[in-house]
C-alpha atoms as a PDB file:
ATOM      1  CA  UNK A   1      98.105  78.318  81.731  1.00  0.00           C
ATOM      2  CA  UNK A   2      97.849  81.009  79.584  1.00  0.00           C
ATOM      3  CA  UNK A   3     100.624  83.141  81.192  1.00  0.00           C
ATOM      4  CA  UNK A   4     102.875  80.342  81.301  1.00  0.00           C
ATOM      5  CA  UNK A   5     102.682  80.306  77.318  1.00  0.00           C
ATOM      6  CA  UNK A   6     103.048  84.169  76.810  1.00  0.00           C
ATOM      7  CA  UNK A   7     106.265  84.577  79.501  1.00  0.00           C
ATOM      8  CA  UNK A   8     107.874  81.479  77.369  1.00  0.00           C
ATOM      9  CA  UNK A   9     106.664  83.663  73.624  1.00  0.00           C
ATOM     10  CA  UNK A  10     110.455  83.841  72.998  1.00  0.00           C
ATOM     11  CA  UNK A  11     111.151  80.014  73.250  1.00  0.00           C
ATOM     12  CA  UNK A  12     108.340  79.445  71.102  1.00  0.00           C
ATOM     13  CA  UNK A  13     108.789  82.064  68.400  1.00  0.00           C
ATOM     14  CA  UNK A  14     112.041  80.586  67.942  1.00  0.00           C
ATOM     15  CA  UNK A  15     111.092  77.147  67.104  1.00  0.00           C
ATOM     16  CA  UNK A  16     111.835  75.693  63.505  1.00  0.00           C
ATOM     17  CA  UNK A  17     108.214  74.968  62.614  1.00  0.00           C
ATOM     18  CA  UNK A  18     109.911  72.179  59.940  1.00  0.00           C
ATOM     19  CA  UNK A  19     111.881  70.418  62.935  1.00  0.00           C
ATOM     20  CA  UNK A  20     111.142  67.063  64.068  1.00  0.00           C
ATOM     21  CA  UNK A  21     109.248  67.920  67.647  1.00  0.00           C
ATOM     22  CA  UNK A  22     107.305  70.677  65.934  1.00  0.00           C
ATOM     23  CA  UNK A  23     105.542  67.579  64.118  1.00  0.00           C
ATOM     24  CA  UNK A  24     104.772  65.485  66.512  1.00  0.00           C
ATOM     25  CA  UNK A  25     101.645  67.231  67.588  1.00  0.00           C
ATOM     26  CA  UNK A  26      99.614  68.933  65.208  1.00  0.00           C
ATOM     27  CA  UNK A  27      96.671  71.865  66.293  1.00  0.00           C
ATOM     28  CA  UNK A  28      93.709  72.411  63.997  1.00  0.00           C
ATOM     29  CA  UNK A  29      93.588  75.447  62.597  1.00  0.00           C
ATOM     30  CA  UNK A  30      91.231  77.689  65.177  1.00  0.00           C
ATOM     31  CA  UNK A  31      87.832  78.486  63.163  1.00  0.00           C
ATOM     32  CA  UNK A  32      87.877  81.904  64.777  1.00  0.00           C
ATOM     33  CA  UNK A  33      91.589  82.747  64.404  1.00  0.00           C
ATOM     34  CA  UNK A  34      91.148  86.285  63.967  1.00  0.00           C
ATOM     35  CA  UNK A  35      89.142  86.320  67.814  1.00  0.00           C
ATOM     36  CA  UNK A  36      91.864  84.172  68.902  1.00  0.00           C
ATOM     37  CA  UNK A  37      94.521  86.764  67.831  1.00  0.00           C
ATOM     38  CA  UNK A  38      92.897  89.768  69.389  1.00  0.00           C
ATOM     39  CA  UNK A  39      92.439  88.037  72.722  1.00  0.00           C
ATOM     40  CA  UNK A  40      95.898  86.802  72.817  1.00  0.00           C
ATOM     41  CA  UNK A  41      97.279  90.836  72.071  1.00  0.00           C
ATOM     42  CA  UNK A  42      94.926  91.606  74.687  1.00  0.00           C
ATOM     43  CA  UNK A  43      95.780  89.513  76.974  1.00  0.00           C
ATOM     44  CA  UNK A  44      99.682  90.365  76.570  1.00  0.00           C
ATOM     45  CA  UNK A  45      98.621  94.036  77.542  1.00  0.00           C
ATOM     46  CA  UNK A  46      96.449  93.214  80.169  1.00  0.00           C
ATOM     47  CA  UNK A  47      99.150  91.021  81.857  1.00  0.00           C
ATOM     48  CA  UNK A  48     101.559  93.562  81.378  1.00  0.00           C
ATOM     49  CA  UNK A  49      99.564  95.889  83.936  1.00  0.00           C
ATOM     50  CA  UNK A  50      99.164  92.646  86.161  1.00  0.00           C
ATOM     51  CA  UNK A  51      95.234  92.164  85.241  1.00  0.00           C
ATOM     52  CA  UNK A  52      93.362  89.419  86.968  1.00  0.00           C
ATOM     53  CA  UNK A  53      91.924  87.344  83.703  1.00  0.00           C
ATOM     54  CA  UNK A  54      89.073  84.879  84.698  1.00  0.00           C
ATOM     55  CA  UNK A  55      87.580  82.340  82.011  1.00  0.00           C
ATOM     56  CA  UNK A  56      84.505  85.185  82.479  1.00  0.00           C
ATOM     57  CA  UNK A  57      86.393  88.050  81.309  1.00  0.00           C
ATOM     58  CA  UNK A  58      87.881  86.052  78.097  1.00  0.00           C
ATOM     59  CA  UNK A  59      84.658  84.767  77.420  1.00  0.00           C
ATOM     60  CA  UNK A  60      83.346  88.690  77.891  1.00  0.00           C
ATOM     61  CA  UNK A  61      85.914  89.809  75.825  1.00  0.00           C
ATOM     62  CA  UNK A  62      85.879  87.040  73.004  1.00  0.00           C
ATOM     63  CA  UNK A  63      82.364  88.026  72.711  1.00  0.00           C
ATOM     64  CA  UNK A  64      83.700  91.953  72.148  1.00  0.00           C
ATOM     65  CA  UNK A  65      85.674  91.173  69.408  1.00  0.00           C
ATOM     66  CA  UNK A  66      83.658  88.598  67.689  1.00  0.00           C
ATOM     67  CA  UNK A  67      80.958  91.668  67.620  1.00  0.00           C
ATOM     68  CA  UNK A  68      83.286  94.079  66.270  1.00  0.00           C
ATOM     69  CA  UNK A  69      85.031  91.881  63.771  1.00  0.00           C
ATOM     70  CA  UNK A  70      81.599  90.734  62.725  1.00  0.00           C
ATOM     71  CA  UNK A  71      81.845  87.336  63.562  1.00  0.00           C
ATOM     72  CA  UNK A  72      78.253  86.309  63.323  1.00  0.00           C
ATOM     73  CA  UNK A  73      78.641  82.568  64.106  1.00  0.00           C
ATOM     74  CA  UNK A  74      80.840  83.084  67.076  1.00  0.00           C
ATOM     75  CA  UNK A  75      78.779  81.571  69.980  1.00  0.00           C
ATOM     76  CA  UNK A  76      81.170  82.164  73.268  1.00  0.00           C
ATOM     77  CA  UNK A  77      80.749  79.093  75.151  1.00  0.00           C
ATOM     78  CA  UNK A  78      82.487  77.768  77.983  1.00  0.00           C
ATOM     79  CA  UNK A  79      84.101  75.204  76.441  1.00  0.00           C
ATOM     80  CA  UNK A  80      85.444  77.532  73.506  1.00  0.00           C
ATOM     81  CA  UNK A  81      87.662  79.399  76.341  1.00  0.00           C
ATOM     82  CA  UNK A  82      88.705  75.818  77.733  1.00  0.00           C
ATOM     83  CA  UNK A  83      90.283  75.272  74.289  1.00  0.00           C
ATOM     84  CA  UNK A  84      91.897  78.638  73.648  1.00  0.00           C
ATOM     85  CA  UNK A  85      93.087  78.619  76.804  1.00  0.00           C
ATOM     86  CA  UNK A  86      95.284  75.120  75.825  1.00  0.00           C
END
């Protein structure tokens, strides 16, 4: 979950990115990394304030900032918010 990820930024941020275990499993590089970086700083605030966040409001507000950072081939499907959420 999504949540579980951002309480546990700290262990994360700390990680040596050259280390053994940070290897093992590889991400591709997101194609829309710049929507993927607003909705994560939005999501951080909105949990802060103890927001509900349903797959409809990411996929709402993917499609917000994929309008506003001009993100013409962004198509906000379903299965785009099953992957960012992972």
């Amino acid at each position: 979950m999504i949540s579980d990820t951002l309480k546990a930024k700290d262990h994360w941020l700390i990680v040596n990115l050259n280390s053994y275990q940070a290897k093992l499993r590889c991400k591709k590089k997101a194609s829309f990394s710049n929507i993927e970086e607003a909705l994560t700083i939005w999501i951080e605030n909105a949990l802060q304030i103890s927001l509900i966040i349903t797959d409809n409001i990411l996929l709402t507000k993917a499609l917000n900032f994929a309008y506003w950072l001009k993100e013409d081939n962004f198509k906000g499907l379903n299965s785009w918010v099953d992957n960012f959420k992972k």
